[in-house]
Protein backbone atom coordinates (compact mmCIF):
# COMPACT_ATOMS: atom_id res chain seq x y z
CA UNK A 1 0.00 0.00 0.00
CA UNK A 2 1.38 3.68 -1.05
CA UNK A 3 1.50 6.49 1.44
CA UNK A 4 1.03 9.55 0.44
CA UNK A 5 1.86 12.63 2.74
CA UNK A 6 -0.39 15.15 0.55
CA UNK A 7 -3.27 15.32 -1.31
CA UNK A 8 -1.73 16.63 -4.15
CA UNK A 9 1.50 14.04 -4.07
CA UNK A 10 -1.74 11.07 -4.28
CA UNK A 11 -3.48 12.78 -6.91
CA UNK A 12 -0.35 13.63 -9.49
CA UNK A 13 0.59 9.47 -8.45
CA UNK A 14 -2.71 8.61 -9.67
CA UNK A 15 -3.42 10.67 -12.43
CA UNK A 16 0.13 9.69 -14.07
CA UNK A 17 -1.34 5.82 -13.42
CA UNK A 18 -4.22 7.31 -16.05
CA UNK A 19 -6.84 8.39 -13.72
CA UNK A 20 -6.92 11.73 -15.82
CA UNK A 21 -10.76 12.85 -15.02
CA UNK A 22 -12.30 14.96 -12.69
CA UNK A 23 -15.81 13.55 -11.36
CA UNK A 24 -18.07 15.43 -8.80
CA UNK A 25 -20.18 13.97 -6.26
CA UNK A 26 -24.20 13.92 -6.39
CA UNK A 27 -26.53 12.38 -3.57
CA UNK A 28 -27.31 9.31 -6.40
CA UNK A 29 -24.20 9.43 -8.63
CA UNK A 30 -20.88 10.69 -9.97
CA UNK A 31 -20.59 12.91 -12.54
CA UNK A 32 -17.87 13.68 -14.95
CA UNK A 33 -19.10 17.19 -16.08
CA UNK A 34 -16.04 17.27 -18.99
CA UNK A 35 -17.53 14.25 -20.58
CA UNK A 36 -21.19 15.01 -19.62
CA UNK A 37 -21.81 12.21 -18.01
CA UNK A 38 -23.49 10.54 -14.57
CA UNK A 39 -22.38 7.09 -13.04
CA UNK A 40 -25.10 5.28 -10.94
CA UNK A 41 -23.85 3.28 -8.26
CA UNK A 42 -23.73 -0.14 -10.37
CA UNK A 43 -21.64 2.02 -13.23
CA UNK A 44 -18.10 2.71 -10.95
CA UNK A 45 -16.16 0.60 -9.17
CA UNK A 46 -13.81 2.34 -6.44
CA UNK A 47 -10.08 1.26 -6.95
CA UNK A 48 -8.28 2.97 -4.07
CA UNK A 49 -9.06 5.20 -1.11
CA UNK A 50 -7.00 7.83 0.33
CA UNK A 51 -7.84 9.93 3.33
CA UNK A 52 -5.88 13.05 4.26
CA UNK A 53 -5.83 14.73 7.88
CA UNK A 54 -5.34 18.64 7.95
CA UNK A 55 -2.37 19.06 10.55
CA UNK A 56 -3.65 22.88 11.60
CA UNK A 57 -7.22 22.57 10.76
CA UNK A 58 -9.80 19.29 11.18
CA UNK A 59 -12.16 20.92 8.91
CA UNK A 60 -9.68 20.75 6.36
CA UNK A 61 -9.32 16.71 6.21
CA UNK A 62 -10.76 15.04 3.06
CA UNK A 63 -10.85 11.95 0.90
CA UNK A 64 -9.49 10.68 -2.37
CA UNK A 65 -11.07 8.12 -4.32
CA UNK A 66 -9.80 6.47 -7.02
CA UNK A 67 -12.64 5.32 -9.91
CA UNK A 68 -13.14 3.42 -12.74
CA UNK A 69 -16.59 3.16 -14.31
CA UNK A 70 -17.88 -0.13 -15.78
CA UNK A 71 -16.92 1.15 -19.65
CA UNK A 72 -13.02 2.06 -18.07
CA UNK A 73 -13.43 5.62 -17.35
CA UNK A 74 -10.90 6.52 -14.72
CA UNK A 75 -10.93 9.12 -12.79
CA UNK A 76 -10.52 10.80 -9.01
CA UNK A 77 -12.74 12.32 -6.73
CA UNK A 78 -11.84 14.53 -3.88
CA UNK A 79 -14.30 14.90 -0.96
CA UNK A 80 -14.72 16.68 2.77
CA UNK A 81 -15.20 14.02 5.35
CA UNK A 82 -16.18 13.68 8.78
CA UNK A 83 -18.98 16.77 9.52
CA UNK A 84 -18.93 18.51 5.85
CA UNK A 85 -19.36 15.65 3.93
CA UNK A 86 -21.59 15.29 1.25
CA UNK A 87 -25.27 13.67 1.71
CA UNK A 88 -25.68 10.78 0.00
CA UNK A 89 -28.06 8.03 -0.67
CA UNK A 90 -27.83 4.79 0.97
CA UNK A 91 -26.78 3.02 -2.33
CA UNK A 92 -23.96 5.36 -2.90
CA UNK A 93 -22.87 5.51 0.54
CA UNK A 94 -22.09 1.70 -0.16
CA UNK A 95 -20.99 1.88 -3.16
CA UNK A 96 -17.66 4.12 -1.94
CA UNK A 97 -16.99 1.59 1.02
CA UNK A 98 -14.01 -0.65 1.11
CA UNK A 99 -14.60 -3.84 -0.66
CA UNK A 100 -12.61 -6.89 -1.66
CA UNK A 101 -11.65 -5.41 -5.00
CA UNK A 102 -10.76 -1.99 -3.62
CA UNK A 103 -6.47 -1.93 -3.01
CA UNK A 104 -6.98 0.73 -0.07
């Protein structure tokens, strides 16, 4: 398993390893807004997780997700955790869990 120190060390790692698109976060499904296109939770798979800690600041701590949709999109998504985080449905919420496929 990598360690990363920063979020931006994780993401340049990951986006030279071809996960080159930027996807956004809605309550039912990812979107990649430069493709124009939504991922329902049965469409992604998450590949690897990263959380990051802000050393000053809590409210500053967020995650990293690594994604590859079912047709081989790749891509990242960068998220608040803990308090700020994004409301989402119960399917999605289990679809960006840990699972035996995921490497982190």
């Amino acid at each position: 398993m990598k360690i990363f120190e920063t979020l931006s060390e994780a993401m340049n790692d990951l986006k030279q390893r071809g996960y080159v698109y930027d996807f956004s976060l809605n309550p039912d499904a990812i979107e990649c807004k430069s493709l124009s296109h939504s991922f329902g939770p049965a469409d992604f798979h998450v590949d690897e997780i990263h959380r990051f800690e802000g050393k000053t600041n809590p409210d500053d701590s967020s995650i990293l997700f690594a994604i590859t949709s079912a047709s081989g999109i790749k891509g990242l998504l960068v998220d608040a955790y803990g308090v700020y985080a994004a409301s989402l449905n119960e399917e999605m919420i289990k679809r960006l869990t840990i699972d035996s496929k995921t490497k982190h």
